[in-house]
C-alpha atoms as a PDB file:
ATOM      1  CA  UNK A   1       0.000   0.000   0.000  1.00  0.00           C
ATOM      2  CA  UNK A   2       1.444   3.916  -0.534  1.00  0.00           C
ATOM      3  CA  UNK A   3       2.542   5.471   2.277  1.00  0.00           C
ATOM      4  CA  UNK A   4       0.443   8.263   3.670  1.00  0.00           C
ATOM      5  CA  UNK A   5       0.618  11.369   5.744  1.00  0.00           C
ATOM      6  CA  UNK A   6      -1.727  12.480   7.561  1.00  0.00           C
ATOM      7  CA  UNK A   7      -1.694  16.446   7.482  1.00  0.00           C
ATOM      8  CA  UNK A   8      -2.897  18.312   9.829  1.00  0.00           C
ATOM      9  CA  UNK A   9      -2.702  22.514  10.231  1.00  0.00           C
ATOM     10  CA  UNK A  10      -0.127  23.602  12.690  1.00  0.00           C
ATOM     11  CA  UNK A  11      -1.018  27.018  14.317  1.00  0.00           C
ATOM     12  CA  UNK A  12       2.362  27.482  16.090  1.00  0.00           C
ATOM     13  CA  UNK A  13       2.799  30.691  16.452  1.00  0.00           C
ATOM     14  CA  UNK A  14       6.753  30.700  14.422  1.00  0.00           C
ATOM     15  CA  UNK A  15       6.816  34.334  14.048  1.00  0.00           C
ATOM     16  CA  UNK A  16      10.937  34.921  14.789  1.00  0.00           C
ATOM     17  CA  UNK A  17      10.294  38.997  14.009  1.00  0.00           C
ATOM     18  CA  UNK A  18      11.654  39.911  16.667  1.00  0.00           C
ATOM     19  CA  UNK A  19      12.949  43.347  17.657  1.00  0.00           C
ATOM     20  CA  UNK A  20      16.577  44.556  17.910  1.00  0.00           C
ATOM     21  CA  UNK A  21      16.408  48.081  19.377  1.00  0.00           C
ATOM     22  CA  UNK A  22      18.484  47.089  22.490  1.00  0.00           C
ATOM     23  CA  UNK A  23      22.394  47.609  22.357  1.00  0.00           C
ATOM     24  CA  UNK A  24      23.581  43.906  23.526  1.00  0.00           C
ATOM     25  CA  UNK A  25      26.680  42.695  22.097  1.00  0.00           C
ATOM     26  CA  UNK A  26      25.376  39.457  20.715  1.00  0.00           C
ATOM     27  CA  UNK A  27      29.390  38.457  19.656  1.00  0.00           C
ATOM     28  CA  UNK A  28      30.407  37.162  22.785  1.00  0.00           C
ATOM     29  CA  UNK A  29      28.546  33.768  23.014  1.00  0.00           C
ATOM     30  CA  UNK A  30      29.775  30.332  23.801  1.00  0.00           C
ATOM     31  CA  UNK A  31      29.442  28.249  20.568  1.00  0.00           C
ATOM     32  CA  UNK A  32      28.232  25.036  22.231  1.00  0.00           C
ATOM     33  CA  UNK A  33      24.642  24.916  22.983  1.00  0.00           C
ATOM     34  CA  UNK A  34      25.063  23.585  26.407  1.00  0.00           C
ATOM     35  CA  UNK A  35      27.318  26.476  27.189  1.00  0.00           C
ATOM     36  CA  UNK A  36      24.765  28.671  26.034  1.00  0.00           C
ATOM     37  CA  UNK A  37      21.863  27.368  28.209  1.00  0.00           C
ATOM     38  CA  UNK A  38      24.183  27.257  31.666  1.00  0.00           C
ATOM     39  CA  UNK A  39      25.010  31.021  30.582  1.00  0.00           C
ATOM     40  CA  UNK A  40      21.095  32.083  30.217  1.00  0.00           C
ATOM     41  CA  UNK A  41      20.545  29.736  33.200  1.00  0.00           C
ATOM     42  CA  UNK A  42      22.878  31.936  35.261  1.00  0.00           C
ATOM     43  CA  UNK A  43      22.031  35.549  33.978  1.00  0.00           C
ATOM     44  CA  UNK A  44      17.735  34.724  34.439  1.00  0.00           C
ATOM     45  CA  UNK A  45      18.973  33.314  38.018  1.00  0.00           C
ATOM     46  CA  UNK A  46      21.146  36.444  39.290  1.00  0.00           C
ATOM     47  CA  UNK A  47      18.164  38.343  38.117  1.00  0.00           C
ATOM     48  CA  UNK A  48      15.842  36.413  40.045  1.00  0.00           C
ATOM     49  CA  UNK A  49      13.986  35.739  37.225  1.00  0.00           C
ATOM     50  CA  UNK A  50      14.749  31.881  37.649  1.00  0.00           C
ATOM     51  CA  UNK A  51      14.853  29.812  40.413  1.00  0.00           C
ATOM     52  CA  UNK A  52      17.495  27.095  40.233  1.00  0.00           C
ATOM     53  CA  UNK A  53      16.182  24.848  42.461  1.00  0.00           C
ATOM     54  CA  UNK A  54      12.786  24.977  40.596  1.00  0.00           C
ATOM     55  CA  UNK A  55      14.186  24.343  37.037  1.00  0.00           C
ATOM     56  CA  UNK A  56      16.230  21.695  38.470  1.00  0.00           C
ATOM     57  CA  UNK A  57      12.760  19.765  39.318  1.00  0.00           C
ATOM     58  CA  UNK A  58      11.299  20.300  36.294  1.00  0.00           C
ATOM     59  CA  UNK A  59      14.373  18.899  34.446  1.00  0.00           C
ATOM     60  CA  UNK A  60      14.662  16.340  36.945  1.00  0.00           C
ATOM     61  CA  UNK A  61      11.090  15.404  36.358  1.00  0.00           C
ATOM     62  CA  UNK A  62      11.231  15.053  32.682  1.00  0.00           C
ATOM     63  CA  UNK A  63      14.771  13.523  32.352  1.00  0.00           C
ATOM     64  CA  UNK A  64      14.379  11.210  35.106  1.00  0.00           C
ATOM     65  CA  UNK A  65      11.498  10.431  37.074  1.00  0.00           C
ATOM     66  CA  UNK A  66       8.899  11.003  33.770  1.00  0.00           C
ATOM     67  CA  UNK A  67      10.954   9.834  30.867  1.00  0.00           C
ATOM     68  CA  UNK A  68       9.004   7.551  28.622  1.00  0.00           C
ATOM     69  CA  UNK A  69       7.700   5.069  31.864  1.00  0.00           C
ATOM     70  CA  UNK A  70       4.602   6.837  31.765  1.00  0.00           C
ATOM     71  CA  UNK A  71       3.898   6.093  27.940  1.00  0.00           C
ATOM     72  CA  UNK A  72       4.955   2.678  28.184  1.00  0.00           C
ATOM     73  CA  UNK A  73       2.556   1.792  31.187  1.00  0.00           C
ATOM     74  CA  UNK A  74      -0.131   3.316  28.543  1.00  0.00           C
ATOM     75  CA  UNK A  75       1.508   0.527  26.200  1.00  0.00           C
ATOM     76  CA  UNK A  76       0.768  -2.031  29.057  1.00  0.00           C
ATOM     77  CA  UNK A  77      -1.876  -1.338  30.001  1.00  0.00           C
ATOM     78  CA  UNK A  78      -3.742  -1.563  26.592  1.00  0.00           C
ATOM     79  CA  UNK A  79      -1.844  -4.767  26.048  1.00  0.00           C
ATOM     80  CA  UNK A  80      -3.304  -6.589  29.080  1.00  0.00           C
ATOM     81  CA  UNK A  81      -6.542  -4.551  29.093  1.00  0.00           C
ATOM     82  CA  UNK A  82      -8.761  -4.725  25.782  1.00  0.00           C
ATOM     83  CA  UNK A  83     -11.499  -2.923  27.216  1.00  0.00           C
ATOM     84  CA  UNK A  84      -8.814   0.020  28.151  1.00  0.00           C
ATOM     85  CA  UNK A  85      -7.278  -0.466  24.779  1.00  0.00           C
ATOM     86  CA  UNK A  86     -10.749   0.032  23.070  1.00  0.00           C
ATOM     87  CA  UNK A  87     -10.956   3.717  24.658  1.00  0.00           C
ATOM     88  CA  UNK A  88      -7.363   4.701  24.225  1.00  0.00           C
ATOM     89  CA  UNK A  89      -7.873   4.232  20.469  1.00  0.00           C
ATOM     90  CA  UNK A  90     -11.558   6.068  20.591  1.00  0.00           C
ATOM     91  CA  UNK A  91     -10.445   8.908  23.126  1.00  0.00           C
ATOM     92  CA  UNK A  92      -6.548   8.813  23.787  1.00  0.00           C
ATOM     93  CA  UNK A  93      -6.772  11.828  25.775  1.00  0.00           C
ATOM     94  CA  UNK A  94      -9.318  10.679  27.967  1.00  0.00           C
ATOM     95  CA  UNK A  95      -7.469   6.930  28.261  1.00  0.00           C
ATOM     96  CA  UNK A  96      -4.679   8.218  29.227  1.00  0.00           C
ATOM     97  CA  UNK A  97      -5.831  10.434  31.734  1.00  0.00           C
ATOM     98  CA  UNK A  98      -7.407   7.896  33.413  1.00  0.00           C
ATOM     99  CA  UNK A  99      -3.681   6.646  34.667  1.00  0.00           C
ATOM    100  CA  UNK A 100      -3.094  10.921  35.292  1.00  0.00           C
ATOM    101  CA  UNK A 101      -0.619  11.133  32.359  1.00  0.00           C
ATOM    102  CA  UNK A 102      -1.845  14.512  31.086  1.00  0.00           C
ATOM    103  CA  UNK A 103      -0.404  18.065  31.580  1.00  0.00           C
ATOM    104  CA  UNK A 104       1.594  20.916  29.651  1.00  0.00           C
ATOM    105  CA  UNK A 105       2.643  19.277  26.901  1.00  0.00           C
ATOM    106  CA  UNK A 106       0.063  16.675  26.363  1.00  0.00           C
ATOM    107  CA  UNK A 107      -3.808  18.075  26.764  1.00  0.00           C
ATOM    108  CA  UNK A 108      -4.680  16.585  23.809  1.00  0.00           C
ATOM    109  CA  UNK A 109      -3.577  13.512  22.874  1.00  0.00           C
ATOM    110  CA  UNK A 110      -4.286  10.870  19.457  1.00  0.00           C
ATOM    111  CA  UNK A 111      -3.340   7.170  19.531  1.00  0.00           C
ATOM    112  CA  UNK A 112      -2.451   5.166  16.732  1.00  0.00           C
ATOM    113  CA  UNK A 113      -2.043   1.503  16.822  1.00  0.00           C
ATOM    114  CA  UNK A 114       0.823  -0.799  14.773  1.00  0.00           C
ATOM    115  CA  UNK A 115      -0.439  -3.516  12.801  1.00  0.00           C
ATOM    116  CA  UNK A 116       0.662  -6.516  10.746  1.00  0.00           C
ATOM    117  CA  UNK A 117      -0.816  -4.277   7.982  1.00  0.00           C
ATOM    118  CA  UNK A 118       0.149  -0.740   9.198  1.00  0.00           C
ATOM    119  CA  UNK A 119       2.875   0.983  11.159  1.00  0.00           C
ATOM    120  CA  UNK A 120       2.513   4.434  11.894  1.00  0.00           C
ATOM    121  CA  UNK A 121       5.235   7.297  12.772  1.00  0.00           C
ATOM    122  CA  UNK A 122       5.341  10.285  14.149  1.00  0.00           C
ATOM    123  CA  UNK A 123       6.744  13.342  13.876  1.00  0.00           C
ATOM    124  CA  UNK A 124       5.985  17.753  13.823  1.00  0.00           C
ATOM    125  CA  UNK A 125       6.891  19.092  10.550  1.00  0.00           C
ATOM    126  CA  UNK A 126       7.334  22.222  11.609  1.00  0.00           C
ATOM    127  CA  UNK A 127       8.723  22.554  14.932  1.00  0.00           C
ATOM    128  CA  UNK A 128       9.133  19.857  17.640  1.00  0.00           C
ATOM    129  CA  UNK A 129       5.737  19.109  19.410  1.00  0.00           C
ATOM    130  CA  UNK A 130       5.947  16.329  21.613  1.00  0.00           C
ATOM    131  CA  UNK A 131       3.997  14.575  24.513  1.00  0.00           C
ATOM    132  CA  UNK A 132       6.260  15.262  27.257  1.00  0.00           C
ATOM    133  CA  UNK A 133       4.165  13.880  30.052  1.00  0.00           C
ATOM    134  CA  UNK A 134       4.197  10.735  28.555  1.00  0.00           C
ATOM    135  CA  UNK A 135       7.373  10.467  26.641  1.00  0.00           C
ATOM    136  CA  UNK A 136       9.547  13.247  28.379  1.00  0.00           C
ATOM    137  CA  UNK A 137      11.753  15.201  26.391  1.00  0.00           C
ATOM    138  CA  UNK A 138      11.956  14.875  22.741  1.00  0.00           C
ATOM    139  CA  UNK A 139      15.265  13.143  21.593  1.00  0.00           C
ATOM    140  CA  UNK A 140      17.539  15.631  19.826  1.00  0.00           C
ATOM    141  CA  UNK A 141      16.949  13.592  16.339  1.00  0.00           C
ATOM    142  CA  UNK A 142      13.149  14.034  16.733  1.00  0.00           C
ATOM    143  CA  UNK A 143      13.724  18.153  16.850  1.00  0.00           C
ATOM    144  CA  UNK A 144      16.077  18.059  13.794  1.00  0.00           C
ATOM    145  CA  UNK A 145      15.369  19.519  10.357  1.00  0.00           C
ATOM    146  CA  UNK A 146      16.291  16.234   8.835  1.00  0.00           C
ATOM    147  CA  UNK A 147      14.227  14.243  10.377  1.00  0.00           C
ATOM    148  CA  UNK A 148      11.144  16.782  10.339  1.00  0.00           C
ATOM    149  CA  UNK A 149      11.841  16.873   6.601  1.00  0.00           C
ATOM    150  CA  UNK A 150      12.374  13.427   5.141  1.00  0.00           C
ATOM    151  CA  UNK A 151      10.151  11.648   7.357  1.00  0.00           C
ATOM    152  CA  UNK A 152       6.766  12.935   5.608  1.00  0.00           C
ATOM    153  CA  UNK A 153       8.718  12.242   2.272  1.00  0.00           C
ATOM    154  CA  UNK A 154      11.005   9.376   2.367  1.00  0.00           C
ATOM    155  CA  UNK A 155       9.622   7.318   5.717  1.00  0.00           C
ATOM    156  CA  UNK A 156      10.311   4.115   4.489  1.00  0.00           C
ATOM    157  CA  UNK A 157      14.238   4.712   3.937  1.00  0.00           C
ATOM    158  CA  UNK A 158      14.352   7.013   7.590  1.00  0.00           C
ATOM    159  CA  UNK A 159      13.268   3.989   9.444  1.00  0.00           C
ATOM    160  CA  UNK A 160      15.806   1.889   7.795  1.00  0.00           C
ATOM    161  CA  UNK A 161      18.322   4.604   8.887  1.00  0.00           C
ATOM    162  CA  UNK A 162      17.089   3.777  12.394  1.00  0.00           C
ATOM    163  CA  UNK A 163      17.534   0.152  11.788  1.00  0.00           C
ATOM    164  CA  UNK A 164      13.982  -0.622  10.868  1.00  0.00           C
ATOM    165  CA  UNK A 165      13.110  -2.374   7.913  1.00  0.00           C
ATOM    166  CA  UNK A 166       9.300  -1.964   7.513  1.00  0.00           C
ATOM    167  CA  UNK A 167       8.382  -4.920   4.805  1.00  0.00           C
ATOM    168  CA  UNK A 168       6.956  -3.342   1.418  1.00  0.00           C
ATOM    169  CA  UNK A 169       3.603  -4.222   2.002  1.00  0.00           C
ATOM    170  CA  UNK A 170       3.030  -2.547   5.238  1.00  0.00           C
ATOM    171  CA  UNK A 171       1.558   0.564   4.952  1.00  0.00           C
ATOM    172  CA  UNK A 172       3.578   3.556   6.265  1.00  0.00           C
ATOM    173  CA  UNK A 173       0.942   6.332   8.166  1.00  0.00           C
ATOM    174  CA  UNK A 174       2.912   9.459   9.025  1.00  0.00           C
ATOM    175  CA  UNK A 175       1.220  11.211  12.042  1.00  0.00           C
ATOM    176  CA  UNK A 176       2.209  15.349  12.014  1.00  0.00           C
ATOM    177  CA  UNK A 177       1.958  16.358  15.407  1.00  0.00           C
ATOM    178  CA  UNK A 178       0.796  19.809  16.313  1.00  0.00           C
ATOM    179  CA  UNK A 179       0.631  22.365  19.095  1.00  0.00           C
ATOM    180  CA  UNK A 180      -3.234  21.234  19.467  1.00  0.00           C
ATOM    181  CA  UNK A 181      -2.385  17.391  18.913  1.00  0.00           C
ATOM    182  CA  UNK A 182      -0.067  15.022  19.715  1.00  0.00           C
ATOM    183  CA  UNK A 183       0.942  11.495  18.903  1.00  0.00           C
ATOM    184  CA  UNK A 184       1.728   8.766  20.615  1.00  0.00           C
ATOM    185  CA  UNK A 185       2.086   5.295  18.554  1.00  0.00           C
ATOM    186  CA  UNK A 186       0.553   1.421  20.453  1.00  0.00           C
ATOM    187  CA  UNK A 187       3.490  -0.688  19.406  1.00  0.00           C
ATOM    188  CA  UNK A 188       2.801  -3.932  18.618  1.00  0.00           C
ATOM    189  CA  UNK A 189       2.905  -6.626  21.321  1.00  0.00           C
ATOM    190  CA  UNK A 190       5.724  -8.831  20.927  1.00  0.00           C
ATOM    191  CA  UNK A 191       4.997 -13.128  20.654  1.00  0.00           C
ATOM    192  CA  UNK A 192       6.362 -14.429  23.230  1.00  0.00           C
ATOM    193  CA  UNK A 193       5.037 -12.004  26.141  1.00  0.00           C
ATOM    194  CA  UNK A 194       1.803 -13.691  26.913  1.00  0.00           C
ATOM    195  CA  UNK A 195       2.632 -14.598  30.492  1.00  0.00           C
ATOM    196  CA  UNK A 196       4.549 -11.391  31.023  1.00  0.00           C
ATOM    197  CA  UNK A 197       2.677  -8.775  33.858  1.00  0.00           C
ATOM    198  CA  UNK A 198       1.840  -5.928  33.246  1.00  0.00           C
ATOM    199  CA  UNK A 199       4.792  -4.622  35.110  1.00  0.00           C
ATOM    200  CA  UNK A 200       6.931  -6.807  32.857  1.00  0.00           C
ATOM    201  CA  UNK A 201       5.724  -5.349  29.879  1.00  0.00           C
ATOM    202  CA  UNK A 202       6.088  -2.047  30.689  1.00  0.00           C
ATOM    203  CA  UNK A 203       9.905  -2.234  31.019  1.00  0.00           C
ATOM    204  CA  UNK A 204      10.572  -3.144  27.326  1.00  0.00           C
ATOM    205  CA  UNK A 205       8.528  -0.493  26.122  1.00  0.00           C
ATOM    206  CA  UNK A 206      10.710   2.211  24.242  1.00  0.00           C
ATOM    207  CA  UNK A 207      10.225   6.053  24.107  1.00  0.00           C
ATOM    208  CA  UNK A 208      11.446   4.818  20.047  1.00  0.00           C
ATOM    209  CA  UNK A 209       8.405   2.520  19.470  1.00  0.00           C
ATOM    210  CA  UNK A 210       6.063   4.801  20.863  1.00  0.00           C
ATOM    211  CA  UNK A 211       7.248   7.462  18.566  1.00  0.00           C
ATOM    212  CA  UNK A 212       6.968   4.725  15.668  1.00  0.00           C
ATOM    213  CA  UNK A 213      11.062   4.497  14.928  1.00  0.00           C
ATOM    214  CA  UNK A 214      11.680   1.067  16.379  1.00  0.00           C
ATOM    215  CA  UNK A 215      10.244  -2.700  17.051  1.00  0.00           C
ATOM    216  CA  UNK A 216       9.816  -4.236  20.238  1.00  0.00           C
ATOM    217  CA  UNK A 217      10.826  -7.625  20.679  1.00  0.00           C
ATOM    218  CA  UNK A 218      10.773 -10.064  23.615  1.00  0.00           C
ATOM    219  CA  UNK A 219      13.048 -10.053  26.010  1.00  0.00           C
ATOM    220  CA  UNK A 220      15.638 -12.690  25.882  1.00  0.00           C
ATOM    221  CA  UNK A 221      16.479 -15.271  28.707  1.00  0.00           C
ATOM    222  CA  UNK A 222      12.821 -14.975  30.429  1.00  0.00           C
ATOM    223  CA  UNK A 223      11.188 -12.048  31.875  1.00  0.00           C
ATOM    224  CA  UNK A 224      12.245  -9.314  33.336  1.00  0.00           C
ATOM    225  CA  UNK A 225      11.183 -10.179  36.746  1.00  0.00           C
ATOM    226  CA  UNK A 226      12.160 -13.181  36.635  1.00  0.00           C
ATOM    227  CA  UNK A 227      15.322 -14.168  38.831  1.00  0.00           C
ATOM    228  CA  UNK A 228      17.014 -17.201  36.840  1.00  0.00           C
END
């Protein structure tokens, strides 16, 4: 089947006229991007503007203690749980609030489900829209302009970049996210998991598959859990 793309309006607001009547010297900046956050991290602290120990928790909370776990006990859950499954497809936003993964980020949420027949992919064409309460932060690769760019028009070969080799006649659905929608993808559930818990399952659930770039398969050597 021909690959599709499903195209949705963006109203980001990507206006970058900005303007320059102010007299900073603009020269003296540290060329690595890093450098350049920890130096506007320090100037909006010393001005109050910031507090440290507040950005530290929000960082903290999407690096660490959000990550992708919160997606991929969506992922679970609909794996175990048809009925729950049946309304994440019909109202994702709604589903997945009923585990209290909504916020900033994610109010409005869309999933799409992999198939033997279809595997869909996401991605924001124009910016980098992302569900951070249930995926985190967006991987660098996901904000670059090579990847916003060829995966609407070449997804087939940018999944084989990733190490994915999506058979010919599987459809591709590209998913545009937007600041009024976002995607998350329901990988398909490995063979081999059927006596895995829920718990189990949600461990070898990637922030990749649920952004459509990678497979899961079944953990080698038993479950996770399991101690031998």
């Amino acid at each position: 089947m021909a690959d599709q793309t499903e195209s949705h309006e963006h109203s980001h607001d990507n206006s970058h006229e900005h303007g320059h009547d102010h007299d900073h010297d603009h020269q003296d900046v540290p060329p690595d991007i890093a450098l350049r956050v920890r130096a506007l991290e320090s100037v909006l602290v010393e001005k109050g503007m910031v507090d440290s120990a507040a950005l530290d928790g929000i960082v903290d909370t999407y690096e660490n203690r959000v990550g992708p776990r919160n997606g991929a006990e969506v992922v679970a859950r609909a794996w175990v749980d048809s009925a729950y499954r049946e309304r994440l497809l019909a109202d994702g936003t709604a589903a997945i609030g009923e585990l209290g993964y909504l916020g900033g980020q994610g109010e409005h949420m869309k999933v799409v489900e992999n198939t033997s027949e279809v595997h869909n992919l996401v991605v924001c064409t124009l910016c980098s829209c992302y569900p951070w309460p249930t995926l985190g932060l967006p991987p660098v690769w996901y904000k670059s302009y090579a990847y916003r760019a060829r995966a609407v028009i070449e997804p087939r070969e940018v999944l084989s970049e990733f190490g994915l080799n999506v058979p010919e006649d599987v459809e591709i659905r590209v998913w545009d996210s937007t600041a009024e929608i976002r995607y998350l993808v329901l990988p398909e559930r490995p063979a081999g998991t059927e006596d895995m818990t829920e718990e189990d399952l949600a461990e070898i659930v990637s922030r990749d598959s649920m952004i459509g770039v990678a497979r899961i398969e079944a953990p080698s050597g038993g479950n996770p859990g399991d101690d031998a």
